[in-house]
N, C-alpha and C. Protein backbone atom coordinates (compact mmCIF):
# COMPACT_ATOMS: atom_id res chain seq x y z
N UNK A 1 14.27 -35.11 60.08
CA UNK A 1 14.11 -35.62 58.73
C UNK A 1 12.85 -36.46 58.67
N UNK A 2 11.86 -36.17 57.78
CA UNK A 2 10.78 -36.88 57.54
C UNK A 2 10.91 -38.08 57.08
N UNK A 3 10.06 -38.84 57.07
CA UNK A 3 10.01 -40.36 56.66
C UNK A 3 10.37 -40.49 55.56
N UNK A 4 9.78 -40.04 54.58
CA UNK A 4 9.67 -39.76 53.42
C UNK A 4 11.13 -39.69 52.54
N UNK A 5 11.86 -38.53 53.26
CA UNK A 5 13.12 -38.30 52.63
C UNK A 5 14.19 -39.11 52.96
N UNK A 6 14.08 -39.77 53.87
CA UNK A 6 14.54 -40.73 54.76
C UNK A 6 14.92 -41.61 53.84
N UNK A 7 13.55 -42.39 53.41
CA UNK A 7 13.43 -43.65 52.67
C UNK A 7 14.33 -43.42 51.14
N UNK A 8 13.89 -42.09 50.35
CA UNK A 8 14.55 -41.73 49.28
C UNK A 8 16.13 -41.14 49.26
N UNK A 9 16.28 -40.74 50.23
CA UNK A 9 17.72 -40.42 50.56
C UNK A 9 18.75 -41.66 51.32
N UNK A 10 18.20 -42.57 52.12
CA UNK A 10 19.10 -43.52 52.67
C UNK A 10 18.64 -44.62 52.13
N UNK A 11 17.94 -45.00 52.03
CA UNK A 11 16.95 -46.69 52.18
C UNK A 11 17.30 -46.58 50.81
N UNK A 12 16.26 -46.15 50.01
CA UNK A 12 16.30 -46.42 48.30
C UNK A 12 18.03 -46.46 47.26
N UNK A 13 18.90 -45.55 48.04
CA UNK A 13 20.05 -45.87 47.29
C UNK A 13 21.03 -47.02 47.67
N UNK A 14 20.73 -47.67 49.04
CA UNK A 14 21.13 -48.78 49.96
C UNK A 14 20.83 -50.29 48.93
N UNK A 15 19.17 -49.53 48.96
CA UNK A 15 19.05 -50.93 48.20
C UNK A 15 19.25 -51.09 47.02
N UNK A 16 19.52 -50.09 45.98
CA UNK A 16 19.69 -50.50 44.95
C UNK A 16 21.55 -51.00 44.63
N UNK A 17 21.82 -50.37 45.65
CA UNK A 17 23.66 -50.37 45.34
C UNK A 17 23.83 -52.49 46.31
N UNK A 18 22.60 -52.68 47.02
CA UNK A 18 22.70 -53.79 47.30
C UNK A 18 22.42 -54.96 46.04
N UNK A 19 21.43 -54.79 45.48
CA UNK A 19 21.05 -55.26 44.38
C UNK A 19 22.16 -55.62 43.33
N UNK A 20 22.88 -54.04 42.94
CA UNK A 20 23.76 -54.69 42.34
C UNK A 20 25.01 -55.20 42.41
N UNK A 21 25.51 -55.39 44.19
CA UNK A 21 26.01 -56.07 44.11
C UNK A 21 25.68 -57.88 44.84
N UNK A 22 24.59 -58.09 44.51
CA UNK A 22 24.07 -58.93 44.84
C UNK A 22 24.37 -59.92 43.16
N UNK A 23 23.81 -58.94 42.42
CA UNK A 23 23.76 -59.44 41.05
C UNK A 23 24.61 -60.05 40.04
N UNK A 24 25.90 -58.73 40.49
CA UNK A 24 27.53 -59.04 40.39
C UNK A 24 28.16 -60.30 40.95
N UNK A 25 27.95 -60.74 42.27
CA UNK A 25 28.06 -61.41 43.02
C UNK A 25 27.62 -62.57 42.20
N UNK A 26 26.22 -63.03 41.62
CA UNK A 26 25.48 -64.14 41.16
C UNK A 26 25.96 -64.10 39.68
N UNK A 27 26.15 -62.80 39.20
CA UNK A 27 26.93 -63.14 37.63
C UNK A 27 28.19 -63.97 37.83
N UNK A 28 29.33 -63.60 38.89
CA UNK A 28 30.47 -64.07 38.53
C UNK A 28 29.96 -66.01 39.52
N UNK A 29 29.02 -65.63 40.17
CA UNK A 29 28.65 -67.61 40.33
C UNK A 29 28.56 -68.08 39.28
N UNK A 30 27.48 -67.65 38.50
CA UNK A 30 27.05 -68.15 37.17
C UNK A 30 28.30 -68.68 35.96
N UNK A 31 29.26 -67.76 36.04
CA UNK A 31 30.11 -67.47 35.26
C UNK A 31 31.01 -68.97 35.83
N UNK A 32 31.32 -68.88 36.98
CA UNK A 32 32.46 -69.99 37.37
C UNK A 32 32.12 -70.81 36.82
N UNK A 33 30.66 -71.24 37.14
CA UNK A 33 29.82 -72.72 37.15
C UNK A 33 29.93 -73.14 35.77
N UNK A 34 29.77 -72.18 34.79
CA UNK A 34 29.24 -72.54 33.34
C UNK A 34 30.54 -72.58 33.15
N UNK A 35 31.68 -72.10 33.17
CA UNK A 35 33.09 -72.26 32.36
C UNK A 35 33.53 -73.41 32.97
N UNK A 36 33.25 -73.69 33.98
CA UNK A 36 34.00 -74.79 34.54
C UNK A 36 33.66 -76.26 33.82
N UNK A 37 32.16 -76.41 33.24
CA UNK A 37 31.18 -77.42 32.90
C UNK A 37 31.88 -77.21 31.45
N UNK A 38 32.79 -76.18 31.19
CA UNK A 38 33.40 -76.31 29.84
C UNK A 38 32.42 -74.94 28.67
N UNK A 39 31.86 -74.11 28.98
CA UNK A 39 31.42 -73.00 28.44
C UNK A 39 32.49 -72.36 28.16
N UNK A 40 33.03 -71.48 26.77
CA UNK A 40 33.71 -71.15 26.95
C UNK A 40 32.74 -69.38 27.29
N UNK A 41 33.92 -68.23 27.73
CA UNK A 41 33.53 -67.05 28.05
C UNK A 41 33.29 -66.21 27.18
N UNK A 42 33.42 -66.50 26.23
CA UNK A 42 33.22 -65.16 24.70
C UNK A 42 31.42 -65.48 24.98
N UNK A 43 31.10 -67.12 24.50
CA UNK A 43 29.84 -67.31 24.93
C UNK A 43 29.13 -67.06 25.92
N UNK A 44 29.29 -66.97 27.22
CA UNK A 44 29.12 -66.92 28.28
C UNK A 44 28.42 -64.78 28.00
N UNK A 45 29.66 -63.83 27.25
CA UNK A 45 29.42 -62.99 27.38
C UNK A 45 28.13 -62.39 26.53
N UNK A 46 27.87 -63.23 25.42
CA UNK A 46 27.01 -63.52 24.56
C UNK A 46 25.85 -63.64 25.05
N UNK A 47 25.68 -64.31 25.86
CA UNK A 47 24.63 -64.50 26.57
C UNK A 47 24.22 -63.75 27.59
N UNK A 48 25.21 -63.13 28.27
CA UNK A 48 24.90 -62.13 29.40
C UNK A 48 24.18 -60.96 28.59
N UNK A 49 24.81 -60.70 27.84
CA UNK A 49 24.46 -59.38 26.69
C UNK A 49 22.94 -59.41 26.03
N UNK A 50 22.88 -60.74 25.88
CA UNK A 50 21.21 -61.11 25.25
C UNK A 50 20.27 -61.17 26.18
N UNK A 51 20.68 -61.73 27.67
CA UNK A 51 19.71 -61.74 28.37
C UNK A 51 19.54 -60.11 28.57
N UNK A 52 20.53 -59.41 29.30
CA UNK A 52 20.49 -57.64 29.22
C UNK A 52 20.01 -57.29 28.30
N UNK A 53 19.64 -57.42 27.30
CA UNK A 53 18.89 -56.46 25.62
C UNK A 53 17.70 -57.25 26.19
N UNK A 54 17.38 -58.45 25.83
CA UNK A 54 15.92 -58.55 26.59
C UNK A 54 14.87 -57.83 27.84
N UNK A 55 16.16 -58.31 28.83
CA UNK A 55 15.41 -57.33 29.95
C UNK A 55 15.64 -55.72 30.05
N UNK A 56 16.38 -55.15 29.14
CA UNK A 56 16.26 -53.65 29.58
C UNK A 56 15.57 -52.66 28.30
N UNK A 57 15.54 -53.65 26.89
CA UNK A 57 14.52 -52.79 26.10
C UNK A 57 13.36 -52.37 25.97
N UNK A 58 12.52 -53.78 26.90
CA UNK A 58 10.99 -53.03 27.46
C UNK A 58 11.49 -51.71 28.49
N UNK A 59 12.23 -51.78 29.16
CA UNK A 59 12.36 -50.84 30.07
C UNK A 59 12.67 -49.19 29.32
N UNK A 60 13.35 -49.48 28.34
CA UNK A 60 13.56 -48.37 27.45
C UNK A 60 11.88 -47.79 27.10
N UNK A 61 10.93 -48.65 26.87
CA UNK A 61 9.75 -48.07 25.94
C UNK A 61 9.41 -47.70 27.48
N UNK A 62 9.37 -48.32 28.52
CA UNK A 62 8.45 -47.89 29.83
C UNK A 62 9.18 -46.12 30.33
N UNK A 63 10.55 -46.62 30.60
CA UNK A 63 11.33 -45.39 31.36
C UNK A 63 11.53 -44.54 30.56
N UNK A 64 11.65 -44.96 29.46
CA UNK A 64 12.59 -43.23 29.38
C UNK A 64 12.33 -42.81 27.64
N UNK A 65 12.94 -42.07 26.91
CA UNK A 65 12.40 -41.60 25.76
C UNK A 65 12.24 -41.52 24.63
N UNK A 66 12.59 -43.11 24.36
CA UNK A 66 11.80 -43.80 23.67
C UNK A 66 10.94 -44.25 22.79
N UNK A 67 10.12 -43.98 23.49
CA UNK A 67 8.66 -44.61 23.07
C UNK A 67 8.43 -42.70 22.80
N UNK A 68 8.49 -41.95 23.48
CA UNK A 68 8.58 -40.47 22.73
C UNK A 68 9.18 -40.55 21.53
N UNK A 69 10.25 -41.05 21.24
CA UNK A 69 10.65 -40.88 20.02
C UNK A 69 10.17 -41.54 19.31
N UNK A 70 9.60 -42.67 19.27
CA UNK A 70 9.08 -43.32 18.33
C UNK A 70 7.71 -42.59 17.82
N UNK A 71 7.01 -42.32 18.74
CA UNK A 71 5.46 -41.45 18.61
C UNK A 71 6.05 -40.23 17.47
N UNK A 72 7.32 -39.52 17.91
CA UNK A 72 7.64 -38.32 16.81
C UNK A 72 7.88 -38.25 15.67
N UNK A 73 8.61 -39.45 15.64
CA UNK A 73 8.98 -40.18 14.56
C UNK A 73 7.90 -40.33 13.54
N UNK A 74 7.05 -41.23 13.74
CA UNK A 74 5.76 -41.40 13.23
C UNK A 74 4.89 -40.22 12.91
N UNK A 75 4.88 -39.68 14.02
CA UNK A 75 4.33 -38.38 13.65
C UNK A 75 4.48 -37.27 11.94
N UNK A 76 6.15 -36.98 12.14
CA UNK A 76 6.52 -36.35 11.59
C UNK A 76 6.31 -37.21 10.27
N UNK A 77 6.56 -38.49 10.27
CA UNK A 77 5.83 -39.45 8.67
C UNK A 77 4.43 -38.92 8.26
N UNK A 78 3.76 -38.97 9.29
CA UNK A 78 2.36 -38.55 8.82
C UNK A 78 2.35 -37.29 8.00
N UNK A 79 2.60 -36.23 8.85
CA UNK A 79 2.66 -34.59 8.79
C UNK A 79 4.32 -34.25 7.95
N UNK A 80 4.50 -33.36 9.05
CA UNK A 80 5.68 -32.86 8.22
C UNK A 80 6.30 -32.12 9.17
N UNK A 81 8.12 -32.20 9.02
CA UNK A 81 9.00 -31.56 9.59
C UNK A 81 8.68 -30.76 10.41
N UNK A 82 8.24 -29.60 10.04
CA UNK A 82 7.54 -27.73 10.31
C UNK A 82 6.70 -28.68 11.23
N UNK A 83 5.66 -29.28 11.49
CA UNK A 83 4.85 -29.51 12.22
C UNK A 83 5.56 -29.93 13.43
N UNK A 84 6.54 -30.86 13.09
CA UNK A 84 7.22 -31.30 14.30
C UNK A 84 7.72 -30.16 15.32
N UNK A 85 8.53 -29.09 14.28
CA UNK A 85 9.22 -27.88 15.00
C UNK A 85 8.41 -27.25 15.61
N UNK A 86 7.25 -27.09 14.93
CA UNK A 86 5.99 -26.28 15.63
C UNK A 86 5.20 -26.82 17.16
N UNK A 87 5.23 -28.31 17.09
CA UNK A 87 4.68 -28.98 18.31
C UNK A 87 5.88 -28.86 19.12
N UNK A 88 6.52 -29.11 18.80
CA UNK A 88 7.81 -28.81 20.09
C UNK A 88 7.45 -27.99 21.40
N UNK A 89 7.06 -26.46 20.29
CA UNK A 89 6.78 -25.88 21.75
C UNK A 89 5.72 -25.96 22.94
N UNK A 90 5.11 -27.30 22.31
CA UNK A 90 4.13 -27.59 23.64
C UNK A 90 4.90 -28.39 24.94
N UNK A 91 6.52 -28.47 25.11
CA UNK A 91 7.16 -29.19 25.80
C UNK A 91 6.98 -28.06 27.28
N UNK A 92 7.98 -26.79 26.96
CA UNK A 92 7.21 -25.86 28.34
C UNK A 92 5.86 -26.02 28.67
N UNK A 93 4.88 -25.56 27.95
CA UNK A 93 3.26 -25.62 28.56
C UNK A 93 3.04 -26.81 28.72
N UNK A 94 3.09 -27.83 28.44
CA UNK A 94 2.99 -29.36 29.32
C UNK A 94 4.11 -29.62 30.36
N UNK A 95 5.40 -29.27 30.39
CA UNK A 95 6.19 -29.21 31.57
C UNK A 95 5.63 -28.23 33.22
N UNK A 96 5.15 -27.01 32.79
CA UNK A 96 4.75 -26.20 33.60
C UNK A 96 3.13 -26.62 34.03
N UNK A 97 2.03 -27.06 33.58
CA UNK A 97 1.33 -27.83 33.84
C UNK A 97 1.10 -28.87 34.60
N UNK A 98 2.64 -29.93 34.41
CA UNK A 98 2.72 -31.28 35.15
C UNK A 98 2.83 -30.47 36.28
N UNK A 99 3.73 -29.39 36.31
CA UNK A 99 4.72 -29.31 37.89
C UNK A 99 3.58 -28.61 38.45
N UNK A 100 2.45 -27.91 37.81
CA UNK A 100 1.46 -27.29 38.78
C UNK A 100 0.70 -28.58 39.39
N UNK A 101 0.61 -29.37 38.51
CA UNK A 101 -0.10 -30.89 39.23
C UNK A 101 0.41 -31.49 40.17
N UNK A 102 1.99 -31.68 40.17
CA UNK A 102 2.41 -32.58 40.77
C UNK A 102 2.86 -31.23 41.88
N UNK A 103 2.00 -30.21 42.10
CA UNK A 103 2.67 -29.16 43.30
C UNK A 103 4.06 -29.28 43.21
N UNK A 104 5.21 -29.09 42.49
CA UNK A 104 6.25 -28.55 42.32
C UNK A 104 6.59 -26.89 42.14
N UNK A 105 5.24 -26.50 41.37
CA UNK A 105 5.40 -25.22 40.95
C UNK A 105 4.39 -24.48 41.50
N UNK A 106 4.11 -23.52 42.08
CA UNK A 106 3.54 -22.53 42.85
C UNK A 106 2.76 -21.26 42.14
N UNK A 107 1.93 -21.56 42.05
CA UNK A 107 0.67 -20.20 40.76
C UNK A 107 0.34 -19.38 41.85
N UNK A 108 0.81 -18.39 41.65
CA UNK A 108 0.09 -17.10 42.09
C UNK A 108 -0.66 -16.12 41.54
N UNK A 109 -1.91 -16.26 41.66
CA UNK A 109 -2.46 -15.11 39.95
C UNK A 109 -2.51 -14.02 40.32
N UNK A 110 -1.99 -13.49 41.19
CA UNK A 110 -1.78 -11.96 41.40
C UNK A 110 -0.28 -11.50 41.11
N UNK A 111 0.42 -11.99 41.09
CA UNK A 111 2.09 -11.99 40.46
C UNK A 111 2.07 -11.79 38.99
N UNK A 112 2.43 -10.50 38.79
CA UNK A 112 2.74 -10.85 36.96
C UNK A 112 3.46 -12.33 36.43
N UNK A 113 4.39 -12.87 36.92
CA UNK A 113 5.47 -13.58 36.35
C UNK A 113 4.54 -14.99 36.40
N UNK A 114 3.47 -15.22 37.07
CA UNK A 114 2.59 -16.31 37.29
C UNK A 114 1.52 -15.80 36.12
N UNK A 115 1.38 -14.69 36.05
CA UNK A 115 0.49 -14.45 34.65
C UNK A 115 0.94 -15.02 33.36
N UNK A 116 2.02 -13.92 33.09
CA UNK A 116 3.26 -14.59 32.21
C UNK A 116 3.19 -15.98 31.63
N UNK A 117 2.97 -16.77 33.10
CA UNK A 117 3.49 -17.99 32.53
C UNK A 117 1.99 -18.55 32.31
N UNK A 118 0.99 -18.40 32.67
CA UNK A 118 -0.49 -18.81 32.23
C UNK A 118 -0.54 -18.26 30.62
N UNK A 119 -0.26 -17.25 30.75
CA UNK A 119 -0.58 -16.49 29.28
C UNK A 119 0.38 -17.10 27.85
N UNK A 120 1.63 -17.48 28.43
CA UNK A 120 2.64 -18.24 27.64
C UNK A 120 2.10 -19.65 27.48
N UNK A 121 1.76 -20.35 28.64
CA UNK A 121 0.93 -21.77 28.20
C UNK A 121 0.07 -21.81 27.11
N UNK A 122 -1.39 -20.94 27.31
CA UNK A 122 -1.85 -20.90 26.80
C UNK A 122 -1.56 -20.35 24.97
N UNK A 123 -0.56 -19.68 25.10
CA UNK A 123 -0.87 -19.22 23.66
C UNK A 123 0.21 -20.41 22.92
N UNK A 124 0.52 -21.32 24.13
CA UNK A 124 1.91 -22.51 22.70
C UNK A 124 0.91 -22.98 22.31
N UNK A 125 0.03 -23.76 23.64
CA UNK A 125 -1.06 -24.93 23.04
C UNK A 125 -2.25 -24.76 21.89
N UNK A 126 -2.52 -22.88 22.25
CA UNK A 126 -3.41 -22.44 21.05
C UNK A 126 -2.20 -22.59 20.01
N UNK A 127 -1.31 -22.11 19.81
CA UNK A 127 -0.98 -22.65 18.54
C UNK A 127 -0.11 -23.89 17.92
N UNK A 128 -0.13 -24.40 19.09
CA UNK A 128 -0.53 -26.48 18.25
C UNK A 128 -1.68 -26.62 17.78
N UNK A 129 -2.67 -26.21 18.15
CA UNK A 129 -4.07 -26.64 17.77
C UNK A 129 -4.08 -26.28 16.63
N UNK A 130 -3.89 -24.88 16.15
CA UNK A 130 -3.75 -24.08 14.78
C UNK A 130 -2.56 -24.82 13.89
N UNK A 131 -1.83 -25.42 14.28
CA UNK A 131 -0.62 -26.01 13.63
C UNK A 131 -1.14 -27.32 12.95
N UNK A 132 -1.97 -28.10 13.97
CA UNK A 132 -2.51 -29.40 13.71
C UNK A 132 -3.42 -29.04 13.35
N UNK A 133 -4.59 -28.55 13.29
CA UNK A 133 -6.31 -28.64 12.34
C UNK A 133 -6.00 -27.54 11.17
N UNK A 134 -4.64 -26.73 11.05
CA UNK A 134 -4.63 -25.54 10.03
C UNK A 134 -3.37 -25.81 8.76
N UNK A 135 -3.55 -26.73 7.87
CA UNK A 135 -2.37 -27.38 6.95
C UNK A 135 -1.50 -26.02 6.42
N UNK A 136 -2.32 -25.29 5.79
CA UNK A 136 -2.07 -24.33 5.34
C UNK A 136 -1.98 -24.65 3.05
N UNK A 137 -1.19 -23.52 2.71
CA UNK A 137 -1.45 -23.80 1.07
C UNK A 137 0.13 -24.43 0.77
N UNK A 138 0.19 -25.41 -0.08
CA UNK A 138 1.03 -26.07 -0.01
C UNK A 138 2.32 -25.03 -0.76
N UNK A 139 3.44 -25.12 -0.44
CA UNK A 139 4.44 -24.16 -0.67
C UNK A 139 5.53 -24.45 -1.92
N UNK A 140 5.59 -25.82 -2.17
CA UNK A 140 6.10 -26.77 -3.45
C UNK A 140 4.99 -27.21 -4.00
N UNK A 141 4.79 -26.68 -5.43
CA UNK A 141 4.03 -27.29 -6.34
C UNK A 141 4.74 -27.85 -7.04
N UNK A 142 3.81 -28.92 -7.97
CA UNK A 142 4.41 -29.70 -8.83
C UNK A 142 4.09 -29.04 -10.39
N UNK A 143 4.73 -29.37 -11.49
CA UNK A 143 4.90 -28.95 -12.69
C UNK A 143 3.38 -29.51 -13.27
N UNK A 144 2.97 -30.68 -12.83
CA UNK A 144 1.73 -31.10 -13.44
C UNK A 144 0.67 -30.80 -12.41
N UNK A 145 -0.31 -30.87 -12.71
CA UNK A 145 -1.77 -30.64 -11.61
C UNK A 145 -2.23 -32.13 -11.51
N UNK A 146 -2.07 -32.29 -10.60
CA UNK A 146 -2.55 -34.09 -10.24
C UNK A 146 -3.63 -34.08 -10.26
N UNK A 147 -4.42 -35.25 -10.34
CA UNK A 147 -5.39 -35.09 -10.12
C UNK A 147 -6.18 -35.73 -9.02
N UNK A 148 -6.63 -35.18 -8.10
CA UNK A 148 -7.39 -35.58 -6.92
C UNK A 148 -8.28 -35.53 -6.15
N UNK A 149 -9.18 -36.92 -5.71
CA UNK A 149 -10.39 -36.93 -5.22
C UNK A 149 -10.54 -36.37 -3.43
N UNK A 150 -11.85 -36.79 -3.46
CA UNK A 150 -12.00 -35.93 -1.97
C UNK A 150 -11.68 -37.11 -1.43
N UNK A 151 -11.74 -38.30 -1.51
CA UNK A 151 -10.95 -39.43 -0.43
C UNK A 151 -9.47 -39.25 -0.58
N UNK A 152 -8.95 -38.84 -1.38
CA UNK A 152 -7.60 -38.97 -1.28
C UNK A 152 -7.04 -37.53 -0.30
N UNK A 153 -7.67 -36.48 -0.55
CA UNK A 153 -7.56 -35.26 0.09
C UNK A 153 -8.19 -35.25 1.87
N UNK A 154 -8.99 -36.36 2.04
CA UNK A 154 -9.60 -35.65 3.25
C UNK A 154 -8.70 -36.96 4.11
N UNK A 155 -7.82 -38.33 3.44
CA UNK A 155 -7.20 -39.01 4.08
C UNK A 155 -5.68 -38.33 4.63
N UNK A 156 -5.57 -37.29 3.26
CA UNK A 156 -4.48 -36.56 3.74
C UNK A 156 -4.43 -35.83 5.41
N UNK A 157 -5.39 -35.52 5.08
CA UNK A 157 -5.75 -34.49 6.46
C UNK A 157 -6.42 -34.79 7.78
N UNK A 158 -6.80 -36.35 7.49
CA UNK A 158 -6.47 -37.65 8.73
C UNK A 158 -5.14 -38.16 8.77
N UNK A 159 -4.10 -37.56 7.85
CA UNK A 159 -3.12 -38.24 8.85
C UNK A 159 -2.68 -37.26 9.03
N UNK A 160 -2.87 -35.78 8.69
CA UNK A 160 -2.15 -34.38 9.12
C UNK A 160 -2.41 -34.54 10.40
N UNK A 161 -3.69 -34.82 11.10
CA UNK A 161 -4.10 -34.26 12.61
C UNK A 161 -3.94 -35.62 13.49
N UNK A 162 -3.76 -37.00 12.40
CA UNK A 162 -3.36 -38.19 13.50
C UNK A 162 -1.35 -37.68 13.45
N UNK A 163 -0.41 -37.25 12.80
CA UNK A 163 0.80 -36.91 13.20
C UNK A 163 0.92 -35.83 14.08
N UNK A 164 -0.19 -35.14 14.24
CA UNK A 164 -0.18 -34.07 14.78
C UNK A 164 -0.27 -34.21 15.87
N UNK A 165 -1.30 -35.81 16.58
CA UNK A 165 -1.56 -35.64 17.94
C UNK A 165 -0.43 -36.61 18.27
N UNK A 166 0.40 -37.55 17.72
CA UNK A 166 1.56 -38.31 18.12
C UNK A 166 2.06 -37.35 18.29
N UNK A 167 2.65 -36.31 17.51
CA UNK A 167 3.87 -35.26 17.74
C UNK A 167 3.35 -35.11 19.41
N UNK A 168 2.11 -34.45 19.51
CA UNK A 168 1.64 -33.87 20.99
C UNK A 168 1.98 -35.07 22.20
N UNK A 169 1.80 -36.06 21.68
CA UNK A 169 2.26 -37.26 23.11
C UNK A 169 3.52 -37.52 22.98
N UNK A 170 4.42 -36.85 21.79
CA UNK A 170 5.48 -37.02 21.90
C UNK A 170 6.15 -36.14 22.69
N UNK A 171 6.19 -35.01 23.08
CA UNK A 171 5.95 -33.96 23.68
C UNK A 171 5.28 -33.51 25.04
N UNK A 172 4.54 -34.44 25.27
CA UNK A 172 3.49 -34.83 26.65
C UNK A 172 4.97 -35.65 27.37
N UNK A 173 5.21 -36.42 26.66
CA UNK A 173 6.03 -37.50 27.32
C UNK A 173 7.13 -37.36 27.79
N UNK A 174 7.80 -36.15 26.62
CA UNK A 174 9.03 -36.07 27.17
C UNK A 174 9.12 -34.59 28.35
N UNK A 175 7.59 -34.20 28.27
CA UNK A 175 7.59 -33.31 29.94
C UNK A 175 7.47 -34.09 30.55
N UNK A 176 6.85 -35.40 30.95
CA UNK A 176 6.31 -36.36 31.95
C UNK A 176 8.14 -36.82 32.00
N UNK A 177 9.07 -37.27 31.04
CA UNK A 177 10.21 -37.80 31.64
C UNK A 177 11.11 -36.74 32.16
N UNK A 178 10.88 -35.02 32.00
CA UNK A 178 11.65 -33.47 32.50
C UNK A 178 10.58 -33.82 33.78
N UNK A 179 9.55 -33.91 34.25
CA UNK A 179 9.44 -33.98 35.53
C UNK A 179 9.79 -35.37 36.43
N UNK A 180 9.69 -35.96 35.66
CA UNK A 180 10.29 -37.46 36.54
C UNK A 180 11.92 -37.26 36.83
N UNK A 181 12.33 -36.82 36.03
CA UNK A 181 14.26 -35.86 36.38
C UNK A 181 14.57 -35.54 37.60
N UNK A 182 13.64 -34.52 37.71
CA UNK A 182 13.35 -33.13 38.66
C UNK A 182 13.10 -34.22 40.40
């Protein structure tokens, strides 16, 4: 057994299962000390709970998906629904990408099925690009003809391609958290 797997297979789950009961251990100190000084425990739990939402909601925007959702979110404010559905499918071609980076996944360009999957990358991300720089003609009109300038029209279409590239890091991110899984 290599070092390596060693550390991630014995060491790393040692210490974290030490940790928490290290922590457990120092909650229920904490806990004696303060009820005893006359705290009562509803409070006590009040507080455990607030300090936990403090320390684990940055951890939410750092770890996990999150802060993807928030980027989509926004996104889809800018742009629109269809755009969202449409960027989606850049989740495979940025998943299959990471894993060629991070050598998980194995390209052979003489293998059809390694073609396949070059040829499938390429044609999601060509059409995000077409999804995001291509609005298209709007499909609900209104009963009156508004009336509108070229600042109001060309701001539209700064925030078509700024929702467009949140959708894309929304989507970046949540392959970056499918390979951090893996």
């Amino acid at each position: 057994m290599t070092r390596g797997r060693f550390c991630y297979r014995e060491v790393l789950p040692f210490t974290a299962m030490f940790l928490v009961e290290c922590t457990n251990v120092g909650l229920s100190t904490i806990f004696k000390a303060a009820t005893d000084k006359g705290l009562d425990y509803h409070v006590f739990m009040v507080y455990s709970y607030a300090i936990s939402t403090l320390v684990l909601i940055p951890m939410a925007f750092i770890f996990h998906r999150f802060a993807a959702q928030l980027l989509g979110y926004r996104g889809i404010e800018l742009s629109s629904p269809t755009m969202g559905s449409a960027m989606s499918n850049l989740t495979p071609a940025c998943t299959f990408i990471l894993a060629i980076v991070f050598r998980m996944e194995k390209l052979f360009l003489r293998r059809l099925s390694s073609q396949a999957k070059i040829i499938g990358t390429l044609v999601s991300i060509a059409g995000a690009f077409v999804v995001v720089l291509y609005e298209g003609p709007a499909v609900i009109r209104t009963a009156s003809p508004s009336i509108t300038t070229n600042a109001v029209e060309s701001s539209k279409q700064a925030n078509w391609v700024i929702g467009g590239a949140l959708l894309a890091a929304d989507y970046i991110l949540i392959s970056i958290w499918y390979i951090l899984q893996v």
